[in-house]
PDB file of N, CA and C in Angstrom:
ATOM      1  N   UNK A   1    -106.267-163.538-108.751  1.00  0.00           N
ATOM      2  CA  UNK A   1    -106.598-162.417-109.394  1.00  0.00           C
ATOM      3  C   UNK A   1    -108.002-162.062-109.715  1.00  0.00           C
ATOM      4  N   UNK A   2    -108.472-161.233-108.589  1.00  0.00           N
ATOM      5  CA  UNK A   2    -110.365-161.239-109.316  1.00  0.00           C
ATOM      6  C   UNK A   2    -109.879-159.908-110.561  1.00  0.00           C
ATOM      7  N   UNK A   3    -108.758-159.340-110.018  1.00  0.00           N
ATOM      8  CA  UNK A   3    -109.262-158.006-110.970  1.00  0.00           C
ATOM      9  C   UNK A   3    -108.824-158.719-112.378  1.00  0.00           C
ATOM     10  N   UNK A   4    -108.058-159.536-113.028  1.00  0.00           N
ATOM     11  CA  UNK A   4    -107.746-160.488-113.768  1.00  0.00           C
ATOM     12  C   UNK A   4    -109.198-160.752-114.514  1.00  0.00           C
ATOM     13  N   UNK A   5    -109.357-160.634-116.083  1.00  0.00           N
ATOM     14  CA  UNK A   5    -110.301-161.486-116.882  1.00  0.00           C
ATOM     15  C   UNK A   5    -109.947-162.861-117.515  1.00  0.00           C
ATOM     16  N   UNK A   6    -110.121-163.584-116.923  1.00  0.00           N
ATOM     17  CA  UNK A   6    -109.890-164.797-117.508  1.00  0.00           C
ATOM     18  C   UNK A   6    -110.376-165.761-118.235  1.00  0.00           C
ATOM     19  N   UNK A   7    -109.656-166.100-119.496  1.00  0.00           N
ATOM     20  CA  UNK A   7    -110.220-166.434-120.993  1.00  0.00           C
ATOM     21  C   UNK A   7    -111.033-167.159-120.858  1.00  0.00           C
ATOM     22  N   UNK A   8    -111.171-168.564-119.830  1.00  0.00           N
ATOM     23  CA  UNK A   8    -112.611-169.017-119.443  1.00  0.00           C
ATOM     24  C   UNK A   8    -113.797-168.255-119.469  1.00  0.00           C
ATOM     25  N   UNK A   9    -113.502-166.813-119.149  1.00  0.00           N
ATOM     26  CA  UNK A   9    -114.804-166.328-119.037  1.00  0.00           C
ATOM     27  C   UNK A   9    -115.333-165.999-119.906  1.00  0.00           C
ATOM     28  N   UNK A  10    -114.232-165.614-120.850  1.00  0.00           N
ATOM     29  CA  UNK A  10    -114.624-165.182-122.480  1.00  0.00           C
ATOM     30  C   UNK A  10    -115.290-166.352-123.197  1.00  0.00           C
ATOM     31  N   UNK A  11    -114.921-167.634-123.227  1.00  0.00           N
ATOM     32  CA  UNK A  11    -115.039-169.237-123.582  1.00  0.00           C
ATOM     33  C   UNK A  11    -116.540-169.037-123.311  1.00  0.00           C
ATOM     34  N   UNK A  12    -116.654-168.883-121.940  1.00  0.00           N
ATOM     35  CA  UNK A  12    -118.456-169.227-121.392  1.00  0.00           C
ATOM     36  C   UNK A  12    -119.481-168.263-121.951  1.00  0.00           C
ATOM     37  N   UNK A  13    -118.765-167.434-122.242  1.00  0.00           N
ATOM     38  CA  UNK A  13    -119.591-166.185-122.642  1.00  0.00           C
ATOM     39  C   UNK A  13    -120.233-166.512-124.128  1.00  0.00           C
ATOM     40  N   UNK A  14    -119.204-167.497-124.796  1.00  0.00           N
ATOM     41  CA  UNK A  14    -119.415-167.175-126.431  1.00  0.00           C
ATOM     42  C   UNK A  14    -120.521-169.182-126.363  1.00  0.00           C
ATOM     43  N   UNK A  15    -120.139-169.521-125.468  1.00  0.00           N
ATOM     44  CA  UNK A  15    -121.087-171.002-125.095  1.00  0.00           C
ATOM     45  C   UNK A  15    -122.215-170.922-124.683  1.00  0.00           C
ATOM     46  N   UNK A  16    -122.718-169.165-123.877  1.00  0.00           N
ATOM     47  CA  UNK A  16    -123.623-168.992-123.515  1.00  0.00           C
ATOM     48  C   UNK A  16    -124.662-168.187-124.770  1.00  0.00           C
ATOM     49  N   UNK A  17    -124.314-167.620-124.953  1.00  0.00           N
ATOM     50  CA  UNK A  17    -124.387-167.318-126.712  1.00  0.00           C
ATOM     51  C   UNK A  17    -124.853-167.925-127.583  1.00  0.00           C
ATOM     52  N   UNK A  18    -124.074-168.748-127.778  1.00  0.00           N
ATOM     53  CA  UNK A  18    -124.393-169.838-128.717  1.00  0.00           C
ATOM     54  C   UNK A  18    -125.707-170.772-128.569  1.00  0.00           C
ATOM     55  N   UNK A  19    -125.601-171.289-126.945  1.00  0.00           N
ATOM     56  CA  UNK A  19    -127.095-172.063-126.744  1.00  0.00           C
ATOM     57  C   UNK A  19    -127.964-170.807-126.545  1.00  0.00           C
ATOM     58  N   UNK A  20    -127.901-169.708-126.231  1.00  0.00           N
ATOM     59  CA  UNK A  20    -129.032-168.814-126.365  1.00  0.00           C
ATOM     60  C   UNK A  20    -129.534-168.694-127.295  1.00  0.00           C
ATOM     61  N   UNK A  21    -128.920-168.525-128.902  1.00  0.00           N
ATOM     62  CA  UNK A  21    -128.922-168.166-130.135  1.00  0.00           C
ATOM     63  C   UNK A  21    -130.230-169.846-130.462  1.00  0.00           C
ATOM     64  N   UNK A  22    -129.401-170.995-129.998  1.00  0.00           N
ATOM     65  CA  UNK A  22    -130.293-172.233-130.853  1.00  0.00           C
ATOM     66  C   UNK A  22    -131.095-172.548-129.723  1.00  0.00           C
ATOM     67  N   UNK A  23    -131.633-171.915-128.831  1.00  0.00           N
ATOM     68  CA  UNK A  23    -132.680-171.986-128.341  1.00  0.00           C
ATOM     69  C   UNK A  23    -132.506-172.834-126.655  1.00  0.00           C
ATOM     70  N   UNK A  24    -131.859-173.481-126.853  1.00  0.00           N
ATOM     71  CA  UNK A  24    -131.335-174.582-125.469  1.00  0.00           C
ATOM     72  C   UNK A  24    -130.852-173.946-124.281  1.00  0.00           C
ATOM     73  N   UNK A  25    -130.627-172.175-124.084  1.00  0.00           N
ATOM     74  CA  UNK A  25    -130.555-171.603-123.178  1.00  0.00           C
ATOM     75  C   UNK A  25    -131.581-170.721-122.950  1.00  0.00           C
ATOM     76  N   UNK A  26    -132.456-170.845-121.891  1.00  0.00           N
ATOM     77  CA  UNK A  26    -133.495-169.402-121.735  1.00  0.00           C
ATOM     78  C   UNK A  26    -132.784-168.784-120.104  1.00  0.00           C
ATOM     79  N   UNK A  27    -132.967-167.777-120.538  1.00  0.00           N
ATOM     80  CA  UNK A  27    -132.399-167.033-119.576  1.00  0.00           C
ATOM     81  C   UNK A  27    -133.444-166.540-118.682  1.00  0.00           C
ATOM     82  N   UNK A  28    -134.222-165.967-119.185  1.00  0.00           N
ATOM     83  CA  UNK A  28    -135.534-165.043-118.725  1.00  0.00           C
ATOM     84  C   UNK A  28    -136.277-166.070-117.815  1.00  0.00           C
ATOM     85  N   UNK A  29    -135.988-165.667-116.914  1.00  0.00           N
ATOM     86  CA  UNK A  29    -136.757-165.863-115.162  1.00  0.00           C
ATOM     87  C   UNK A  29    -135.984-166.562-114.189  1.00  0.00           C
ATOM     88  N   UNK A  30    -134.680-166.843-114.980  1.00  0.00           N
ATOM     89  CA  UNK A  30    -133.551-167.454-114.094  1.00  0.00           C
ATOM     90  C   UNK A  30    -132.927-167.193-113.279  1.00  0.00           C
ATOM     91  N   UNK A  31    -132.568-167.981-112.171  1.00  0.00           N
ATOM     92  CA  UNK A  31    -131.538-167.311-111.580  1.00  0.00           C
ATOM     93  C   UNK A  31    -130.053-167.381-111.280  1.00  0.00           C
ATOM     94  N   UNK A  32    -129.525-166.677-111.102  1.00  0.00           N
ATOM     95  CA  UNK A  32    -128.292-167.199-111.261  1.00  0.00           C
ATOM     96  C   UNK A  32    -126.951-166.366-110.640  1.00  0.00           C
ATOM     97  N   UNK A  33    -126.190-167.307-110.347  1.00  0.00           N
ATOM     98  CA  UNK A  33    -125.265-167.452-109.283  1.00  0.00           C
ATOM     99  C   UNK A  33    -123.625-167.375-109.877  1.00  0.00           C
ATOM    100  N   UNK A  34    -122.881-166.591-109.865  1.00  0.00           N
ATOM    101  CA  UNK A  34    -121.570-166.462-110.247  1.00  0.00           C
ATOM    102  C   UNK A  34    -120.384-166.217-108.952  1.00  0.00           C
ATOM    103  N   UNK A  35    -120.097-167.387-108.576  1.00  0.00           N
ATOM    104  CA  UNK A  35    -119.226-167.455-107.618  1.00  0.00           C
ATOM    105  C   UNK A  35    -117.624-166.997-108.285  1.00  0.00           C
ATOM    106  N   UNK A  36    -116.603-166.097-107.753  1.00  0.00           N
ATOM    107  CA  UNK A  36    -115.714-165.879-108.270  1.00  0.00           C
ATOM    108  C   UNK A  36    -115.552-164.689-109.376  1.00  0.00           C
ATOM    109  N   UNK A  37    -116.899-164.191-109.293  1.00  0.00           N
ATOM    110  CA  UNK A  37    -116.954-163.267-110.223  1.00  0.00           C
ATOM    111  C   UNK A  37    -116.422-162.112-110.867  1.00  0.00           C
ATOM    112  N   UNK A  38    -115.058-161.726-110.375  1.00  0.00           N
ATOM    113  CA  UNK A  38    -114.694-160.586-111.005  1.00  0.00           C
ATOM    114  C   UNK A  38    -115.201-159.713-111.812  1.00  0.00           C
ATOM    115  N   UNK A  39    -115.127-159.557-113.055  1.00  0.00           N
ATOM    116  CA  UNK A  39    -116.105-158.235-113.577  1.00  0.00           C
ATOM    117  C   UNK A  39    -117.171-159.070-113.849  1.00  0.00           C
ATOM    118  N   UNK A  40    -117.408-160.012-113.961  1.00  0.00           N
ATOM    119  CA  UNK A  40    -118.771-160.730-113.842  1.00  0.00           C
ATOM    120  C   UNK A  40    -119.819-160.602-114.709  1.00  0.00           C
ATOM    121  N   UNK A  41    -118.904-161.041-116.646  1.00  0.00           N
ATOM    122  CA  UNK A  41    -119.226-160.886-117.459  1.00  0.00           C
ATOM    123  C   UNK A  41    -120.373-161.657-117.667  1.00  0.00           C
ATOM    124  N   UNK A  42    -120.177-162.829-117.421  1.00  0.00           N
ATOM    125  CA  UNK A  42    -121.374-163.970-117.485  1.00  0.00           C
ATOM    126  C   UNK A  42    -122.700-163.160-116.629  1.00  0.00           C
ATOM    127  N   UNK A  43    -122.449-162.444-115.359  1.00  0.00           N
ATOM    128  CA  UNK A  43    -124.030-162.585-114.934  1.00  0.00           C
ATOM    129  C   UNK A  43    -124.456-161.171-116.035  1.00  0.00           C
ATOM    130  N   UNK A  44    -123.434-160.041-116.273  1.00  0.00           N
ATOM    131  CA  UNK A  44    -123.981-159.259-117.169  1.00  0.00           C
ATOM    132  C   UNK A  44    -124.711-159.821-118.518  1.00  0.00           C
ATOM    133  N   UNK A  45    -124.250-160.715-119.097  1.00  0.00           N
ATOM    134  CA  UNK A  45    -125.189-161.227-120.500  1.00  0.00           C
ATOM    135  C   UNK A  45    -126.352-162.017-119.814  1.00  0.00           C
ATOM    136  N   UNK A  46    -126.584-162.435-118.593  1.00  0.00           N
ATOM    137  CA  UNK A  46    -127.672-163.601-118.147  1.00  0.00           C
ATOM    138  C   UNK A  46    -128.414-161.743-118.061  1.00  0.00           C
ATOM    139  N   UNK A  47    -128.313-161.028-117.269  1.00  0.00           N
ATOM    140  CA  UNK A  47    -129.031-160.237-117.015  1.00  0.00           C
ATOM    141  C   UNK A  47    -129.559-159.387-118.060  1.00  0.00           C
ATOM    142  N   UNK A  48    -128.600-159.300-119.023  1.00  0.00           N
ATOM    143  CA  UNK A  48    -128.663-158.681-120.573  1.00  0.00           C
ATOM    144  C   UNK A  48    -130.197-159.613-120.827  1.00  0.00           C
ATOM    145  N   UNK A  49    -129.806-160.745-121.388  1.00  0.00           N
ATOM    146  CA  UNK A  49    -131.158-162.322-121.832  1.00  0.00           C
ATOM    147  C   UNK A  49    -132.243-161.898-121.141  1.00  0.00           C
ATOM    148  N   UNK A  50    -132.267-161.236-119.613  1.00  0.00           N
ATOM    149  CA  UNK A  50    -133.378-161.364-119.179  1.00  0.00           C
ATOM    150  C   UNK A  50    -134.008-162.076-117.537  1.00  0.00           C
ATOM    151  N   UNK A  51    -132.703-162.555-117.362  1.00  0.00           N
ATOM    152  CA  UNK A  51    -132.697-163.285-115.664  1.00  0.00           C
ATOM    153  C   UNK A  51    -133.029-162.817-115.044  1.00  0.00           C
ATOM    154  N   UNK A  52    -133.782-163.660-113.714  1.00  0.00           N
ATOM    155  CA  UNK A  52    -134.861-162.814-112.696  1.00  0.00           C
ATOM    156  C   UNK A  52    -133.908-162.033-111.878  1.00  0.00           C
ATOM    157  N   UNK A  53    -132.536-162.821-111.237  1.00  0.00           N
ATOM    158  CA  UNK A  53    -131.988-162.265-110.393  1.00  0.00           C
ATOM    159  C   UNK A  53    -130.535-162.535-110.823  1.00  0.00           C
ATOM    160  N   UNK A  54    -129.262-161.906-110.320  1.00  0.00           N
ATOM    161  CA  UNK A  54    -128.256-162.214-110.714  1.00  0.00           C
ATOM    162  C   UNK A  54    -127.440-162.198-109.335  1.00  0.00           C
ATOM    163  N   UNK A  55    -126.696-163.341-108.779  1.00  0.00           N
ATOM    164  CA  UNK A  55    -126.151-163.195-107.498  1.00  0.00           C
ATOM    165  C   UNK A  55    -124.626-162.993-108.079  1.00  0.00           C
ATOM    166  N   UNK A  56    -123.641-162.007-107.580  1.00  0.00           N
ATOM    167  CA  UNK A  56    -122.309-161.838-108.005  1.00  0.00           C
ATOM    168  C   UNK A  56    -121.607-162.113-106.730  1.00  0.00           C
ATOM    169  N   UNK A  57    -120.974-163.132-106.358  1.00  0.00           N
ATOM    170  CA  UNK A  57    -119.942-163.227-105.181  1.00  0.00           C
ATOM    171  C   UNK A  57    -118.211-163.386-105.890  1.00  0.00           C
ATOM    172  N   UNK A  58    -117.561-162.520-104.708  1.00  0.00           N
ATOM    173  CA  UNK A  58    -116.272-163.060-104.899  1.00  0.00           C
ATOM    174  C   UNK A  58    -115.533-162.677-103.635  1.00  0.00           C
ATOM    175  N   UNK A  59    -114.125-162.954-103.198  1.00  0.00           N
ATOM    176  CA  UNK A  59    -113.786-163.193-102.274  1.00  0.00           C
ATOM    177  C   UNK A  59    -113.535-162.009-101.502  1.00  0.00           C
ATOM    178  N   UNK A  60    -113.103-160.929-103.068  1.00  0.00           N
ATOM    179  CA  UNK A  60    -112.621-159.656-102.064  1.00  0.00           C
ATOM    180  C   UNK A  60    -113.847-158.438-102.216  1.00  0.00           C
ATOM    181  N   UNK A  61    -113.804-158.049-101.593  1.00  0.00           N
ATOM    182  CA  UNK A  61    -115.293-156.329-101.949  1.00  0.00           C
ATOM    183  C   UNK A  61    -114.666-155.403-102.560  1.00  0.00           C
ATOM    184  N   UNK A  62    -113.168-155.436-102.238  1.00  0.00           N
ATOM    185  CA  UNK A  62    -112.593-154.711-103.726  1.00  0.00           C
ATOM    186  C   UNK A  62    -112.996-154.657-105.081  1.00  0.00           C
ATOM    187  N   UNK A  63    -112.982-155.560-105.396  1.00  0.00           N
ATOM    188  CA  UNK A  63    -112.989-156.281-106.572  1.00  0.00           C
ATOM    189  C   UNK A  63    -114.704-156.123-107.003  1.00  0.00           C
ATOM    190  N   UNK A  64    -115.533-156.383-106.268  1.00  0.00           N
ATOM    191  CA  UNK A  64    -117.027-156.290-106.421  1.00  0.00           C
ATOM    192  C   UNK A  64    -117.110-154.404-106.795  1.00  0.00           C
ATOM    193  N   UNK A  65    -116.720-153.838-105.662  1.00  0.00           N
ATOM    194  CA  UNK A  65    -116.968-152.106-105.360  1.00  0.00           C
ATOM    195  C   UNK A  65    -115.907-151.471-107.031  1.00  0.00           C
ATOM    196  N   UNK A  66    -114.710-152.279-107.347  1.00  0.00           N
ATOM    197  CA  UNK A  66    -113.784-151.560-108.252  1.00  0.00           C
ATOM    198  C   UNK A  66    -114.402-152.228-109.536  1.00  0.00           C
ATOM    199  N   UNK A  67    -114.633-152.984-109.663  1.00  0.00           N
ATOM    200  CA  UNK A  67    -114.554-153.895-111.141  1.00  0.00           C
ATOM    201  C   UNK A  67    -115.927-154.762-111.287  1.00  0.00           C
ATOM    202  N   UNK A  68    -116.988-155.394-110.712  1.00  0.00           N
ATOM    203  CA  UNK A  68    -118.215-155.424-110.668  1.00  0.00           C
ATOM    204  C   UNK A  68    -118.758-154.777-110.532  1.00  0.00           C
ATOM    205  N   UNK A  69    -119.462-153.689-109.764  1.00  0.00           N
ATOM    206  CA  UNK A  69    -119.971-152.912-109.689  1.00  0.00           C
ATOM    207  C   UNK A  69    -120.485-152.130-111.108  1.00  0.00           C
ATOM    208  N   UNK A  70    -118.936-151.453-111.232  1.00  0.00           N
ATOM    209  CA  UNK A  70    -118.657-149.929-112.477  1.00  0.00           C
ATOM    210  C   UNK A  70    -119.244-150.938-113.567  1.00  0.00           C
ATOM    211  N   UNK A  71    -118.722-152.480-113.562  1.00  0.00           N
ATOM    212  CA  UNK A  71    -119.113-153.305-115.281  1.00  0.00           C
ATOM    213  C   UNK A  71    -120.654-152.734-115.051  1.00  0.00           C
ATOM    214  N   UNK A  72    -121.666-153.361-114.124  1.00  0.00           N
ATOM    215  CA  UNK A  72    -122.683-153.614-114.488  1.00  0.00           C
ATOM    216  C   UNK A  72    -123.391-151.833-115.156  1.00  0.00           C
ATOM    217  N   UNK A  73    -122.622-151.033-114.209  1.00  0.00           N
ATOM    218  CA  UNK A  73    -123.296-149.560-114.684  1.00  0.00           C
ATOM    219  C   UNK A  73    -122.835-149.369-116.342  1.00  0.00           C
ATOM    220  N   UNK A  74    -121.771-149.939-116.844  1.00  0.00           N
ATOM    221  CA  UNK A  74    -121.050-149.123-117.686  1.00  0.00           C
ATOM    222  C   UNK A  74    -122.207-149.648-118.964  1.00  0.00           C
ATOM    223  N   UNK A  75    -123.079-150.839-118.607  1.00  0.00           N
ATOM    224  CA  UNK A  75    -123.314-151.825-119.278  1.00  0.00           C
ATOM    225  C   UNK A  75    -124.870-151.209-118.872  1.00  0.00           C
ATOM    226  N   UNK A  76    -125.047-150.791-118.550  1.00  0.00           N
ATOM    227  CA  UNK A  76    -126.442-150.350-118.331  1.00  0.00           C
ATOM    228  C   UNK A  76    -127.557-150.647-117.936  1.00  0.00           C
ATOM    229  N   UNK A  77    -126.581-151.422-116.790  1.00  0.00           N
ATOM    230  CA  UNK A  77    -127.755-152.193-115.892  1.00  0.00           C
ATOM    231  C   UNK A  77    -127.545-151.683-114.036  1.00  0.00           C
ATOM    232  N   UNK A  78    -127.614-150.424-114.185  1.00  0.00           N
ATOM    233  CA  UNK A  78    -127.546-150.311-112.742  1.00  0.00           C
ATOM    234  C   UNK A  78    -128.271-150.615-112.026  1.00  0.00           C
ATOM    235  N   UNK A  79    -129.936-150.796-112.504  1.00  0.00           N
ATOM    236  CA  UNK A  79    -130.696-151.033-112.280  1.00  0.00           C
ATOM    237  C   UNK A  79    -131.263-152.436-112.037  1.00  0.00           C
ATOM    238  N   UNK A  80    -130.407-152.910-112.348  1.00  0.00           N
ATOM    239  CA  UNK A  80    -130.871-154.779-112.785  1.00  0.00           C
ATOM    240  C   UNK A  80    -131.065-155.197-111.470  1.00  0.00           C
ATOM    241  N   UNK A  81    -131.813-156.210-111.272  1.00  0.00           N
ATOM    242  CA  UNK A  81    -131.430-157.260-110.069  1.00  0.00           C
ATOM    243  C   UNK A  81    -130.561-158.101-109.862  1.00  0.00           C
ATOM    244  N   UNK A  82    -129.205-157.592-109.048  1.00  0.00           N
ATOM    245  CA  UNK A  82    -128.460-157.637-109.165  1.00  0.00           C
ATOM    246  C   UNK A  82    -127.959-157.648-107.565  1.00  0.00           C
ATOM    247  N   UNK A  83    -127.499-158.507-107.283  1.00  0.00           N
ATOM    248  CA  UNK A  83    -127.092-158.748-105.225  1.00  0.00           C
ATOM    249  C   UNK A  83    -125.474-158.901-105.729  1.00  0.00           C
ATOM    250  N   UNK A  84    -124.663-159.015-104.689  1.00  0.00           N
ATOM    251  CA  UNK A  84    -123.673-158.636-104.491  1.00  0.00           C
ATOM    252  C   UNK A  84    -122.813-159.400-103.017  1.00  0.00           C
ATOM    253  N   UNK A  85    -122.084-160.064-102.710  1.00  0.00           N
ATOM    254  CA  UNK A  85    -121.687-160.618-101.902  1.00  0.00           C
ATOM    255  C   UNK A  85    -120.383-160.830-101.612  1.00  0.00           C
ATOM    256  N   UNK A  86    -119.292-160.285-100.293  1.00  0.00           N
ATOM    257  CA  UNK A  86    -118.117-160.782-100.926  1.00  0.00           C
ATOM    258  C   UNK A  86    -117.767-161.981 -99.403  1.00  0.00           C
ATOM    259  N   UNK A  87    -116.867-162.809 -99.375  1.00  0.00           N
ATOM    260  CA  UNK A  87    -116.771-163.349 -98.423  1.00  0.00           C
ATOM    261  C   UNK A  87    -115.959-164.543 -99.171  1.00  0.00           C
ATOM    262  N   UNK A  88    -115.568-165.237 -97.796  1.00  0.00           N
ATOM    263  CA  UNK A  88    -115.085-167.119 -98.125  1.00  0.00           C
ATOM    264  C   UNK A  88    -116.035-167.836 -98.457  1.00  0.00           C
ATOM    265  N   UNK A  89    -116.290-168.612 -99.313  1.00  0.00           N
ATOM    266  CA  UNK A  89    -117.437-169.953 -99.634  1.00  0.00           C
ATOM    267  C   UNK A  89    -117.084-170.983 -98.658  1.00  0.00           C
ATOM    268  N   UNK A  90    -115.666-170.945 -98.569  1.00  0.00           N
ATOM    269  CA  UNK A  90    -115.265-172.282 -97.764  1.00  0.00           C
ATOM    270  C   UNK A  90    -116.349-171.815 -95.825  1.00  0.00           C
ATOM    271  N   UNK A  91    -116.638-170.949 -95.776  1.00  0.00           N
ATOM    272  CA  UNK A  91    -117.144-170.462 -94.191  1.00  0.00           C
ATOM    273  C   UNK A  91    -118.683-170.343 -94.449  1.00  0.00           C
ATOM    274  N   UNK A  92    -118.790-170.422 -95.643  1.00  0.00           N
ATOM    275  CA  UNK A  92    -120.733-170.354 -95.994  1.00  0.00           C
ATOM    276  C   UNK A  92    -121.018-171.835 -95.585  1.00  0.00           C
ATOM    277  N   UNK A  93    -121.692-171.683 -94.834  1.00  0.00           N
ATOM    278  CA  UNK A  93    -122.822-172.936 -94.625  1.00  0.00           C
ATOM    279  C   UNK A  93    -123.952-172.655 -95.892  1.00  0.00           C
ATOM    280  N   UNK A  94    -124.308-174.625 -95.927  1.00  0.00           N
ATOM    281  CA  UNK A  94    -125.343-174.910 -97.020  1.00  0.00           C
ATOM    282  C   UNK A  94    -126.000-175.522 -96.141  1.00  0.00           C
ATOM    283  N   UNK A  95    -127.533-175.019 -96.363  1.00  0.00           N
ATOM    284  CA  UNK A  95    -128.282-176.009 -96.103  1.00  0.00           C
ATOM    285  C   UNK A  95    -129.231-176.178 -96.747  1.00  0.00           C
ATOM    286  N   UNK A  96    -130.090-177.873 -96.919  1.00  0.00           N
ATOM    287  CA  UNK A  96    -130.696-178.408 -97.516  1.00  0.00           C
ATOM    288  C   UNK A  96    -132.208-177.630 -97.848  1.00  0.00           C
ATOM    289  N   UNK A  97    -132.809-177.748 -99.141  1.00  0.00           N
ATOM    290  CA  UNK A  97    -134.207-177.033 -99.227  1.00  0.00           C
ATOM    291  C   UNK A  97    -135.021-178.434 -99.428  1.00  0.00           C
ATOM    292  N   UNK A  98    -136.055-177.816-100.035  1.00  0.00           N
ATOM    293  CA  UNK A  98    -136.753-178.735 -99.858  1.00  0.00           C
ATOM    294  C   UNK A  98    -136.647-180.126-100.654  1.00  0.00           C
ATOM    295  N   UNK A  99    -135.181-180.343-101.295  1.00  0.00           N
ATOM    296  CA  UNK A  99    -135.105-181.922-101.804  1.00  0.00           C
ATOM    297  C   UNK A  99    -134.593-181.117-103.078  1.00  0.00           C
ATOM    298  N   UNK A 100    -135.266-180.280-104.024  1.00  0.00           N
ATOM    299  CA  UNK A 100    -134.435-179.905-104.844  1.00  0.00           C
ATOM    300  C   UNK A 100    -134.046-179.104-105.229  1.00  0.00           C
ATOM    301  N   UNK A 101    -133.751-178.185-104.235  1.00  0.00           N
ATOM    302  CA  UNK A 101    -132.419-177.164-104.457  1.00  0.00           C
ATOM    303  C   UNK A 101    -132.267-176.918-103.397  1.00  0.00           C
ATOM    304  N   UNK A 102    -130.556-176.546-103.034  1.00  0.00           N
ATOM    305  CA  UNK A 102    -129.851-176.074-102.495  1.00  0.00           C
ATOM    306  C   UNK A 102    -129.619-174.789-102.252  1.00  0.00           C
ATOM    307  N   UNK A 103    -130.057-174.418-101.288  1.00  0.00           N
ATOM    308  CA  UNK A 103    -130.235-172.497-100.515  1.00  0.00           C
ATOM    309  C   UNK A 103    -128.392-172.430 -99.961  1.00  0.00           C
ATOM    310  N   UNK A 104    -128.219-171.777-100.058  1.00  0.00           N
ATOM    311  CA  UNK A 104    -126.663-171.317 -99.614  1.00  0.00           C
ATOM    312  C   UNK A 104    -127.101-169.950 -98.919  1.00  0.00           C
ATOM    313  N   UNK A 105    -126.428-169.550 -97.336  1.00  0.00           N
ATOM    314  CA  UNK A 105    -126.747-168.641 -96.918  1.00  0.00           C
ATOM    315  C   UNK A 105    -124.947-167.621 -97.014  1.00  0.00           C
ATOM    316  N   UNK A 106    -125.370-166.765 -96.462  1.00  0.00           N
ATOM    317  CA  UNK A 106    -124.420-165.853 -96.306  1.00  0.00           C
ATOM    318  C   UNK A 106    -123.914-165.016 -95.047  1.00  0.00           C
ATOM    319  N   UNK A 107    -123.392-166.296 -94.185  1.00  0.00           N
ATOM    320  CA  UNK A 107    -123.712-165.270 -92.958  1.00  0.00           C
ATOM    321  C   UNK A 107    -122.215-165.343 -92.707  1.00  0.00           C
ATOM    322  N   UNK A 108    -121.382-165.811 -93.392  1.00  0.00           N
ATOM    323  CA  UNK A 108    -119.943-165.085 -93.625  1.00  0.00           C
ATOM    324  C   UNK A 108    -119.278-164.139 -94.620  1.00  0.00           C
ATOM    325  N   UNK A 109    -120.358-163.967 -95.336  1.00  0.00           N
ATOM    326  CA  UNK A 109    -120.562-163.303 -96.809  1.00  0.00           C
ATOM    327  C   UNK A 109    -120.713-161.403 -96.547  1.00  0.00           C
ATOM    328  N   UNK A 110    -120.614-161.153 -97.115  1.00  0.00           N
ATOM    329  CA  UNK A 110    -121.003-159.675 -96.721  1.00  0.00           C
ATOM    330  C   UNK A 110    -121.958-158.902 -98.128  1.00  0.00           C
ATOM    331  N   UNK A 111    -123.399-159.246 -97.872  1.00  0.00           N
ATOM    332  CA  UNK A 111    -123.912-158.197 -98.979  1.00  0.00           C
ATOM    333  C   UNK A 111    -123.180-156.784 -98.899  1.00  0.00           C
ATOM    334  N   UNK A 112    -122.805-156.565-100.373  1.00  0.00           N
ATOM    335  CA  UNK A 112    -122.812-154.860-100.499  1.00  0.00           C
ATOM    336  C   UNK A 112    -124.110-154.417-101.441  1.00  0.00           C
ATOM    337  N   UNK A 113    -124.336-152.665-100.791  1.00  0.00           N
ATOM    338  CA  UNK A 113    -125.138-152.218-101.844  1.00  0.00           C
ATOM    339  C   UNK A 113    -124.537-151.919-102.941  1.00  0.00           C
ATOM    340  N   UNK A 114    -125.417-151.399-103.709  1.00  0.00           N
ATOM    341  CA  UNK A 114    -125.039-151.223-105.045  1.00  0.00           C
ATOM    342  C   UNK A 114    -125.416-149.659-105.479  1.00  0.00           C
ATOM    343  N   UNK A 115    -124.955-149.300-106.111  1.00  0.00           N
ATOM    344  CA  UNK A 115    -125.229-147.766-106.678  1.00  0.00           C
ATOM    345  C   UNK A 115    -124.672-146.766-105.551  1.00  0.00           C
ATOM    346  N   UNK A 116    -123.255-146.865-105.142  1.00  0.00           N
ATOM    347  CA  UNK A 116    -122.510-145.953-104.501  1.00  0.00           C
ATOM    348  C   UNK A 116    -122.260-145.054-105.461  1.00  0.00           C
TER     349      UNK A 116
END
């Protein structure tokens, strides 16, 4: 179910919160990656905090075009940096960067634009 909100997400949301609030989360210049994302509450508050970029993948483009998308406008970030991807993870190749971090490409992935 991407179109489904699921209480985990609510859980992470109020955890993300919380270390934002006592200082142990900075958001601002981060980046960050929400695999599975349905309305893709989490990257909306990272992007809310201040994150450099926000990657939203999930399996179907339905779900990105019906229910990601409209969140991020309704929320007032149409504007945000904000990518978009829908595809299998299991068909994404990873490959290695330079020792410490991990680049994930997308060449089974399908960027969509944004602001249809």
């Amino acid at each position: 179910g991407g179109f489904k909100l699921w209480e985990c997400a609510v859980d992470l949301l109020h955890e993300l919160g919380a270390r934002h609030r006592d200082g142990t989360l900075r958001a601002s210049g981060a980046s960050v990656l929400e695999a599975g994302c349905g309305a893709g509450l989490p990257s909306l508050l990272a992007l809310q905090l201040g994150c450099r970029v926000a990657v939203l993948h999930d399996f179907n483009a339905e779900v990105l075009q019906s229910l990601t998308m409209p969140s991020l406008r309704l929320n007032g970030l149409a504007h945000a940096p904000a990518r978009f991807y829908a595809g299998d993870w299991a068909r994404t190749p990873r490959r290695a960067g330079n020792g410490s971090k991990t680049h994930l490409t997308h060449s089974e992935a399908s960027p969509l634009p944004f602001g249809r």
